[in-house]
C-alpha atoms as a PDB file:
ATOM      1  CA  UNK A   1      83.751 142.549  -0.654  1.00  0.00           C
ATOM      2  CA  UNK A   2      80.434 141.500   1.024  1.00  0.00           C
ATOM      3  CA  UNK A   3      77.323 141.776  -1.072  1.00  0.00           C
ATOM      4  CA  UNK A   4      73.775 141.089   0.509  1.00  0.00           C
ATOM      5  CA  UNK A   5      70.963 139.818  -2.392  1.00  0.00           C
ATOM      6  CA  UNK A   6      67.574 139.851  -2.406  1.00  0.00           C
ATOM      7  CA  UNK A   7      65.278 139.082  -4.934  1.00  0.00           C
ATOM      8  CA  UNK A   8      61.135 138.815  -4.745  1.00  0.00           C
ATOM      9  CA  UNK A   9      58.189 139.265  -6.546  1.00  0.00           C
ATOM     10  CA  UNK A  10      57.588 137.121  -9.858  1.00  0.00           C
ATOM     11  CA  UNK A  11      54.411 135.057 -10.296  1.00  0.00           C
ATOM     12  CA  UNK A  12      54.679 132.842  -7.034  1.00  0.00           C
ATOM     13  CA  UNK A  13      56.211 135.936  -4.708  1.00  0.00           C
ATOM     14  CA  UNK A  14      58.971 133.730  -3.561  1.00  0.00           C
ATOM     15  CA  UNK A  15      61.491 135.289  -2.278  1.00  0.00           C
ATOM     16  CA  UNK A  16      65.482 134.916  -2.277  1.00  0.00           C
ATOM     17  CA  UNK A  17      67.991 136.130  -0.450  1.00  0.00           C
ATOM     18  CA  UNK A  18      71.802 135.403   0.044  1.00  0.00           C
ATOM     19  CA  UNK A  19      74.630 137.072   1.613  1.00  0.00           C
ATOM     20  CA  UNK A  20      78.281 136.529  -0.447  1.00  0.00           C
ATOM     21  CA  UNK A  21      81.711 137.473   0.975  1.00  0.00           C
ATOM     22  CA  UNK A  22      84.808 136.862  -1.616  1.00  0.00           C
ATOM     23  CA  UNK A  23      86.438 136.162   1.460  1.00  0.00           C
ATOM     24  CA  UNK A  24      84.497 133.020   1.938  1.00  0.00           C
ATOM     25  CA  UNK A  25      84.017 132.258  -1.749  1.00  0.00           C
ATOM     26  CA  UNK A  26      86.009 129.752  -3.477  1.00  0.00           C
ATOM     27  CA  UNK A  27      88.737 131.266  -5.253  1.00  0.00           C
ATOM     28  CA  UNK A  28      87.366 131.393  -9.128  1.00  0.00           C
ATOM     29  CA  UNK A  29      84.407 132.934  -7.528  1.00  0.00           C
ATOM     30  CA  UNK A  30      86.056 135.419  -5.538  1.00  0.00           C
ATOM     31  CA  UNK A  31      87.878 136.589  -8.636  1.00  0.00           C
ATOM     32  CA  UNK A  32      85.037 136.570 -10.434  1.00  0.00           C
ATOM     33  CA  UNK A  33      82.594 138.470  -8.036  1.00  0.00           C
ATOM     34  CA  UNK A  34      84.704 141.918  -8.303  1.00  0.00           C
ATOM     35  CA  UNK A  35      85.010 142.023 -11.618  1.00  0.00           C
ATOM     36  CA  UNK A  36      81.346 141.576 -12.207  1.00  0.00           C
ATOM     37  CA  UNK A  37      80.779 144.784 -10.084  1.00  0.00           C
ATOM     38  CA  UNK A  38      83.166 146.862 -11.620  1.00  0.00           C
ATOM     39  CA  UNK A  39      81.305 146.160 -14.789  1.00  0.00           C
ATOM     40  CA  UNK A  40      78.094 147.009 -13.238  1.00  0.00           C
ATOM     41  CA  UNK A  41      79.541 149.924 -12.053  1.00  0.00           C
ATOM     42  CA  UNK A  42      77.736 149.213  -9.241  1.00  0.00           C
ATOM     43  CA  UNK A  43      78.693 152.193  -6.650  1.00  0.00           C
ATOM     44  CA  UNK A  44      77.911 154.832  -9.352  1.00  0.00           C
ATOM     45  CA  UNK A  45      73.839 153.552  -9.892  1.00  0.00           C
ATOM     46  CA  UNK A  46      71.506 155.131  -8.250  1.00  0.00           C
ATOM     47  CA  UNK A  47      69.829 153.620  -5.257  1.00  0.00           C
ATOM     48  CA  UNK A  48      66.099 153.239  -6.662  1.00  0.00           C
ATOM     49  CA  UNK A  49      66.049 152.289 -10.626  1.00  0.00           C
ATOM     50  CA  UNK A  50      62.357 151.905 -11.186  1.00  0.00           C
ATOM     51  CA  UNK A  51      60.403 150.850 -14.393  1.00  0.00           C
ATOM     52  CA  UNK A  52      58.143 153.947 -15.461  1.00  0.00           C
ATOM     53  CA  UNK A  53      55.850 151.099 -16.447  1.00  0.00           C
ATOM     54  CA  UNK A  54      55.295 148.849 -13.712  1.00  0.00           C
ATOM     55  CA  UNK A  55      54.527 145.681 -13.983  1.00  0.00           C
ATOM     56  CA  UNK A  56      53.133 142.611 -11.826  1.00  0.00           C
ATOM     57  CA  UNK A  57      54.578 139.391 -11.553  1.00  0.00           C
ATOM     58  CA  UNK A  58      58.142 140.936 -12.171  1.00  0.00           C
ATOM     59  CA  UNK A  59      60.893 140.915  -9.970  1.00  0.00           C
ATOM     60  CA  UNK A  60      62.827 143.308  -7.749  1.00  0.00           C
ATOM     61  CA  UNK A  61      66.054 143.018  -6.784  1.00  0.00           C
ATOM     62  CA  UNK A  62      67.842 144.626  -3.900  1.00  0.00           C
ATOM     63  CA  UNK A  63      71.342 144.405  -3.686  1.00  0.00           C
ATOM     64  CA  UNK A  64      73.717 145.878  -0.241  1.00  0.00           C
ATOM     65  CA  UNK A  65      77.553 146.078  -1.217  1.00  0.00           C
ATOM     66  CA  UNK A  66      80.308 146.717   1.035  1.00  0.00           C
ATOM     67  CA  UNK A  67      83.842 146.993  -0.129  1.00  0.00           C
ATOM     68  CA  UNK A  68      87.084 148.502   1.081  1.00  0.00           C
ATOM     69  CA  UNK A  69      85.350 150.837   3.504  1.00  0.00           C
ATOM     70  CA  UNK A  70      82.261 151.850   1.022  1.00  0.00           C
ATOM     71  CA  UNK A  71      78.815 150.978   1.266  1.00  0.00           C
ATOM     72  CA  UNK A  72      75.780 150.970  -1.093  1.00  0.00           C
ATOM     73  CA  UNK A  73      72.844 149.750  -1.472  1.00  0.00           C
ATOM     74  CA  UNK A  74      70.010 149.848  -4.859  1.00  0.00           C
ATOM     75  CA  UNK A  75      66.859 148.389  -5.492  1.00  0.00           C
ATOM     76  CA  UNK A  76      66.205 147.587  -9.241  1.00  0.00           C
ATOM     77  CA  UNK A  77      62.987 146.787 -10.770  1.00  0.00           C
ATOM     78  CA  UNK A  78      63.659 143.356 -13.702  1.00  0.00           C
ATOM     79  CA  UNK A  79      61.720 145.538 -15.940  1.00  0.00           C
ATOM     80  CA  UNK A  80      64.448 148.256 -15.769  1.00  0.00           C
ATOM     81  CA  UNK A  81      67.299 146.339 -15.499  1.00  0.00           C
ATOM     82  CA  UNK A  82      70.819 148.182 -16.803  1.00  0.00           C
ATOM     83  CA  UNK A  83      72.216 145.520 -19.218  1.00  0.00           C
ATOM     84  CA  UNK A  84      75.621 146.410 -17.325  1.00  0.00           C
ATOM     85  CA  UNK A  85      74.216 144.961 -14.157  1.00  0.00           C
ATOM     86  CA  UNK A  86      72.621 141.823 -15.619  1.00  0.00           C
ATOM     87  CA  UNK A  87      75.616 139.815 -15.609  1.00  0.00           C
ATOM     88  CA  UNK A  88      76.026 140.622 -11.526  1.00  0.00           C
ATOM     89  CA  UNK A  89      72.092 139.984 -11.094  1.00  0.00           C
ATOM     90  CA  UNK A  90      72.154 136.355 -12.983  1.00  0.00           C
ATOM     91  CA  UNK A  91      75.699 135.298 -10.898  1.00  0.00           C
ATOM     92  CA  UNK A  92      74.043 136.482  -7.589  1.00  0.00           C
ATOM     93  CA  UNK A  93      70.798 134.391  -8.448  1.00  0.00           C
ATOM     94  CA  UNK A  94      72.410 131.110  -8.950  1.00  0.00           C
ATOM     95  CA  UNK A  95      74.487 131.933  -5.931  1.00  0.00           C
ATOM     96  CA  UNK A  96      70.929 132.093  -3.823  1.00  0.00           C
ATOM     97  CA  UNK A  97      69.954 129.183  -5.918  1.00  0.00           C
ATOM     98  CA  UNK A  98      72.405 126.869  -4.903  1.00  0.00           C
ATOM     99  CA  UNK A  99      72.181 127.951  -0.855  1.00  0.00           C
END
């Protein structure tokens, strides 16, 4: 499972990005990754979730996943943020964090 991260906006527009592959992750993480997305539910979101109330100085989030022959990819405003996929979205940002 490869999974391609990208977070920008917020109030100083930096920008973060990080590619993860559990085949390159240490083992706890590897475990860890897949069962994150499974409770995301990742491959069944749709590919735009948008706030109907925008709002500046928030983030977006833009996450690619390819596993097993399947590929998808959604962008995700913070202000509309699934609580399902919050768990995945805080791992995957101290992931970038640390690179």
């Amino acid at each position: 499972m490869r999974i391609t991260f990208e977070r920008t906006g917020g109030f100083a527009g930096i920008t973060r990005k990080t590619t993860v592959d559990t085949t390159t992750l240490p083992s706890k993480e590897a475990t860890e990754l897949p069962l994150l997305v499974e409770t995301a539910d990742l491959f069944q979101l749709p590919t735009q979730i948008l706030s109907p109330n925008p709002q500046s100085d928030r983030f977006q989030y833009r996450l690619s996943i390819e596993d097993n022959g399947k590929q998808h990819t959604i962008t995700v405003s913070e202000a509309a943020l699934p609580g399902t996929l919050k768990p995945l979205i805080e791992w995957l940002n101290n992931i970038a964090k640390q690179r």
